[in-house]
N, C-alpha and C. Protein backbone atom coordinates (compact mmCIF):
# COMPACT_ATOMS: atom_id res chain seq x y z
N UNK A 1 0.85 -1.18 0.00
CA UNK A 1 0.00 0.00 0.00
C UNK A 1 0.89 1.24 0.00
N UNK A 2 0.65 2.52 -0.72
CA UNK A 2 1.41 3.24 -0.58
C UNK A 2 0.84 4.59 0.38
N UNK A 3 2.34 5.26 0.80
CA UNK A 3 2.72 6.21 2.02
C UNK A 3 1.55 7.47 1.66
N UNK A 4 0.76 7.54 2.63
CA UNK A 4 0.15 9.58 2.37
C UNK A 4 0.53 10.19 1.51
N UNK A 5 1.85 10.22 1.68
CA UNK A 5 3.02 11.49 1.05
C UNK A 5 2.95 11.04 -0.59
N UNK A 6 3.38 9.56 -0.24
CA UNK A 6 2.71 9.58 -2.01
C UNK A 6 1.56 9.54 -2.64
N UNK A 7 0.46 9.20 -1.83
CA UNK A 7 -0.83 9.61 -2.54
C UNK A 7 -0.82 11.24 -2.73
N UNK A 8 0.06 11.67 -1.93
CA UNK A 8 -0.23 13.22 -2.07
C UNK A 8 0.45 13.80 -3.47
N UNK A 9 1.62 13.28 -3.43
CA UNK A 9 2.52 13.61 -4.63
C UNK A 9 1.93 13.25 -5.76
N UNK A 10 1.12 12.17 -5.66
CA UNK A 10 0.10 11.40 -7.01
C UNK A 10 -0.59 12.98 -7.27
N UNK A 11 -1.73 12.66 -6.49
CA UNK A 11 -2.56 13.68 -6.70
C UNK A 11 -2.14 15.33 -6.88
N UNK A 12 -0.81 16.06 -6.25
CA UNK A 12 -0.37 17.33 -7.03
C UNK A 12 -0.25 16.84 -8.37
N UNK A 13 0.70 15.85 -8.47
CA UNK A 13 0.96 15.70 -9.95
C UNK A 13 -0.16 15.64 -11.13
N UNK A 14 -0.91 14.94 -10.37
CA UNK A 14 -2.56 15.12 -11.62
C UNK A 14 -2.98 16.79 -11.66
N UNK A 15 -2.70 17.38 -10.59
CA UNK A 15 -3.71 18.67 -10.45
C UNK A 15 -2.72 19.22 -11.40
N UNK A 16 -1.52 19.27 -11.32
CA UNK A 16 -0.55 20.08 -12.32
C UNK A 16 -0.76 19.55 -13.76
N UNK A 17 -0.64 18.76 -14.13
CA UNK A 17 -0.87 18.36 -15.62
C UNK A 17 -2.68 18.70 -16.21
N UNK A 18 -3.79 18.35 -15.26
CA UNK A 18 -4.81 18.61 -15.83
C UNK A 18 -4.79 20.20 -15.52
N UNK A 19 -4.26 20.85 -14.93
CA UNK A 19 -4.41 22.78 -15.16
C UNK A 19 -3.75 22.90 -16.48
N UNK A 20 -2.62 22.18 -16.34
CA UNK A 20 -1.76 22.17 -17.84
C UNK A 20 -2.29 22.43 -19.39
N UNK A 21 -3.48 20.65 -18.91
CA UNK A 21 -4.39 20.61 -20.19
C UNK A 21 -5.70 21.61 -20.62
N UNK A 22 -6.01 21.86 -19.30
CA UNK A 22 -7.39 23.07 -19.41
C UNK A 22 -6.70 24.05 -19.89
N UNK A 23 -5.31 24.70 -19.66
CA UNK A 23 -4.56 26.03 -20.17
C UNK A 23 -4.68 25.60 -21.50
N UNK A 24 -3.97 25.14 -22.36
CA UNK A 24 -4.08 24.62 -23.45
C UNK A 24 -5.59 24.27 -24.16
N UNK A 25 -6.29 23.71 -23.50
CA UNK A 25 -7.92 24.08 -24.33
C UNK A 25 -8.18 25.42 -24.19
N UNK A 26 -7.69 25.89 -23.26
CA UNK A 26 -8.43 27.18 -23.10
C UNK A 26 -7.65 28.21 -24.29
N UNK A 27 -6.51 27.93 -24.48
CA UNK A 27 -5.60 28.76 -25.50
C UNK A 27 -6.11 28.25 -27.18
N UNK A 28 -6.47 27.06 -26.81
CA UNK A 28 -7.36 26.35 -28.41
C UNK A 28 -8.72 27.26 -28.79
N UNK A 29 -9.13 27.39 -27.57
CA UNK A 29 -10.90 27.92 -27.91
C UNK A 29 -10.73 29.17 -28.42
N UNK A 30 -9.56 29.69 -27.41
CA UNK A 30 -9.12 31.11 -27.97
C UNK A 30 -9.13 31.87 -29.27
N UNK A 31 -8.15 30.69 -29.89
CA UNK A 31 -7.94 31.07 -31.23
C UNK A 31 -9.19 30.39 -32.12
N UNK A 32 -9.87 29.42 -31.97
CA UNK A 32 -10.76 28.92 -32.83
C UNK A 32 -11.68 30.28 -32.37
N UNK A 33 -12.10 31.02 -31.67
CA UNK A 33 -13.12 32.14 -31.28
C UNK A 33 -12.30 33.13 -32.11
N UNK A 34 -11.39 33.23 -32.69
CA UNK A 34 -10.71 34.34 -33.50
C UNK A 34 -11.41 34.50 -34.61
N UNK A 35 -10.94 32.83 -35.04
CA UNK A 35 -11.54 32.37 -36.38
C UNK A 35 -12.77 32.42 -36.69
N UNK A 36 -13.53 31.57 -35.59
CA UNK A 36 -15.58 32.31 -36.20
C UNK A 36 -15.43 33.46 -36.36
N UNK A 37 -14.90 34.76 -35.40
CA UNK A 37 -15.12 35.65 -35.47
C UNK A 37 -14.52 36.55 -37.10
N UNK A 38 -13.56 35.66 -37.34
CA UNK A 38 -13.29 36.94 -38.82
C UNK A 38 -14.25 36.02 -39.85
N UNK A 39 -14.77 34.76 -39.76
CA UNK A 39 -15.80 34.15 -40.36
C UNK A 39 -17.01 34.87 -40.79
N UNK A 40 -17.30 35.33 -39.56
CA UNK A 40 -18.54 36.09 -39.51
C UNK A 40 -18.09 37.17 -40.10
N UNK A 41 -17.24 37.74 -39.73
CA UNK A 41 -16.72 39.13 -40.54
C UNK A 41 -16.90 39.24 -41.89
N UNK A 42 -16.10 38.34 -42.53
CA UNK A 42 -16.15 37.98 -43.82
C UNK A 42 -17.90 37.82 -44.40
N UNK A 43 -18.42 36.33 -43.91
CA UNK A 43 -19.83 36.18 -44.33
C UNK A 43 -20.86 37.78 -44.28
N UNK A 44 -20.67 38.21 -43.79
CA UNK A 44 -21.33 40.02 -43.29
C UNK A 44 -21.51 40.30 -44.68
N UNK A 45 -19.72 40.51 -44.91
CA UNK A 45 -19.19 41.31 -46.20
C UNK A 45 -19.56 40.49 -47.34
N UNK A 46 -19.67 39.49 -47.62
CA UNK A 46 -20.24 38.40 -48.61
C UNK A 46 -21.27 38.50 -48.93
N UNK A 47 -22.37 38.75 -47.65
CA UNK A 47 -23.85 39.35 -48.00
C UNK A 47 -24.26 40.30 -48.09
N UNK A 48 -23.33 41.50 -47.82
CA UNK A 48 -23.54 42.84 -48.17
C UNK A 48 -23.25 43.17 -49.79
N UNK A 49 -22.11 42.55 -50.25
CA UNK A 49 -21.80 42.24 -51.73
C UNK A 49 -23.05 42.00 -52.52
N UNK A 50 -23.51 40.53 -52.37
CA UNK A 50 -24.03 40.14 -52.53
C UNK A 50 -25.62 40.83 -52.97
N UNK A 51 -26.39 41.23 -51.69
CA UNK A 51 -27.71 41.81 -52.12
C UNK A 51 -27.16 43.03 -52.66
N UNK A 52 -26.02 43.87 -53.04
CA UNK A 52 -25.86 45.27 -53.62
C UNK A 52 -26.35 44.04 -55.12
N UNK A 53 -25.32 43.62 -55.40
CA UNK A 53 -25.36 42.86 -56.69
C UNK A 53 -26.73 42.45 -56.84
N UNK A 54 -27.26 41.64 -56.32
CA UNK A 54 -28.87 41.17 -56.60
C UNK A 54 -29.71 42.88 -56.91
N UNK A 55 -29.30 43.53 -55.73
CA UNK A 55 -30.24 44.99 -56.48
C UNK A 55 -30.02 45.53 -57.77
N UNK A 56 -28.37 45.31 -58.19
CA UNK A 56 -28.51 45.72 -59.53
C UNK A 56 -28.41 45.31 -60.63
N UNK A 57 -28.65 43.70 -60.36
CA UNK A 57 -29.30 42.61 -62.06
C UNK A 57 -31.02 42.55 -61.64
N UNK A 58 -31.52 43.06 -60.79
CA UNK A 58 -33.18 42.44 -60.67
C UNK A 58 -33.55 43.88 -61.59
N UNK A 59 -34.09 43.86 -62.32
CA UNK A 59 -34.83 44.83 -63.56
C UNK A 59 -35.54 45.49 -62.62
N UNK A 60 -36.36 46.54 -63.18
CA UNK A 60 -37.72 47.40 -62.49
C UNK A 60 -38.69 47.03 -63.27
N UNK A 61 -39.18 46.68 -62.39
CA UNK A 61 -40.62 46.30 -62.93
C UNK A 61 -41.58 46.80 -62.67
N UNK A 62 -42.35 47.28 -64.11
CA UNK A 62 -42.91 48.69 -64.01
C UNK A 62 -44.03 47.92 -63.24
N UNK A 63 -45.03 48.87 -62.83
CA UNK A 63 -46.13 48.53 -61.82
C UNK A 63 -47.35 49.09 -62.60
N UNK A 64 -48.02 48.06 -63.47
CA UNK A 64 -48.85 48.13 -63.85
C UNK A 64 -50.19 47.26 -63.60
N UNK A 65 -51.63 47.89 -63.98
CA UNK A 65 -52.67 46.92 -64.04
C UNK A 65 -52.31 45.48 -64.96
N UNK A 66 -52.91 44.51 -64.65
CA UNK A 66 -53.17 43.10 -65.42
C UNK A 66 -54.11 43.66 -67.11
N UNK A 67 -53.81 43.00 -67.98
CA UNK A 67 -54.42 43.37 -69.50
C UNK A 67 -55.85 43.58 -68.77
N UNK A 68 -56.79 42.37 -67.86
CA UNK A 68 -58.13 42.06 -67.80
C UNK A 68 -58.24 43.43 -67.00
N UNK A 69 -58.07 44.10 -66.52
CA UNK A 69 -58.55 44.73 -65.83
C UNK A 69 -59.45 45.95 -66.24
């Protein structure tokens, strides 16, 4: 069976490596939250493009009565 002291040393040693690994996800999310974010940036500007362009191939269409009327 092993001594206190080394269950204790076990267990710092886990607490140090899993802070380790949460630092490191946490530095991952970081930068992936960069990335949606100029994503979105971009997509914005893609659809702002976009409906300018659709406004100026859709014709005017004059607004008239139907022949039957």
């Amino acid at each position: 069976m092993t001594m206190p002291d080394d269950r204790l040393t076990t267990l710092e040693i886990r607490a140090a490596e899993q802070e380790k690994t949460i630092e490191e996800l946490s530095g991952q999310i970081a930068e992936q939250w960069k990335v949606i974010e100029r994503m979105e940036r971009k997509l914005a500007a893609l659809t702002d493009q976009f409906l300018a362009l659709e406004e100026q191939a859709a014709p005017d269409v004059p607004v008239t009565k139907p022949p039957h009327w």
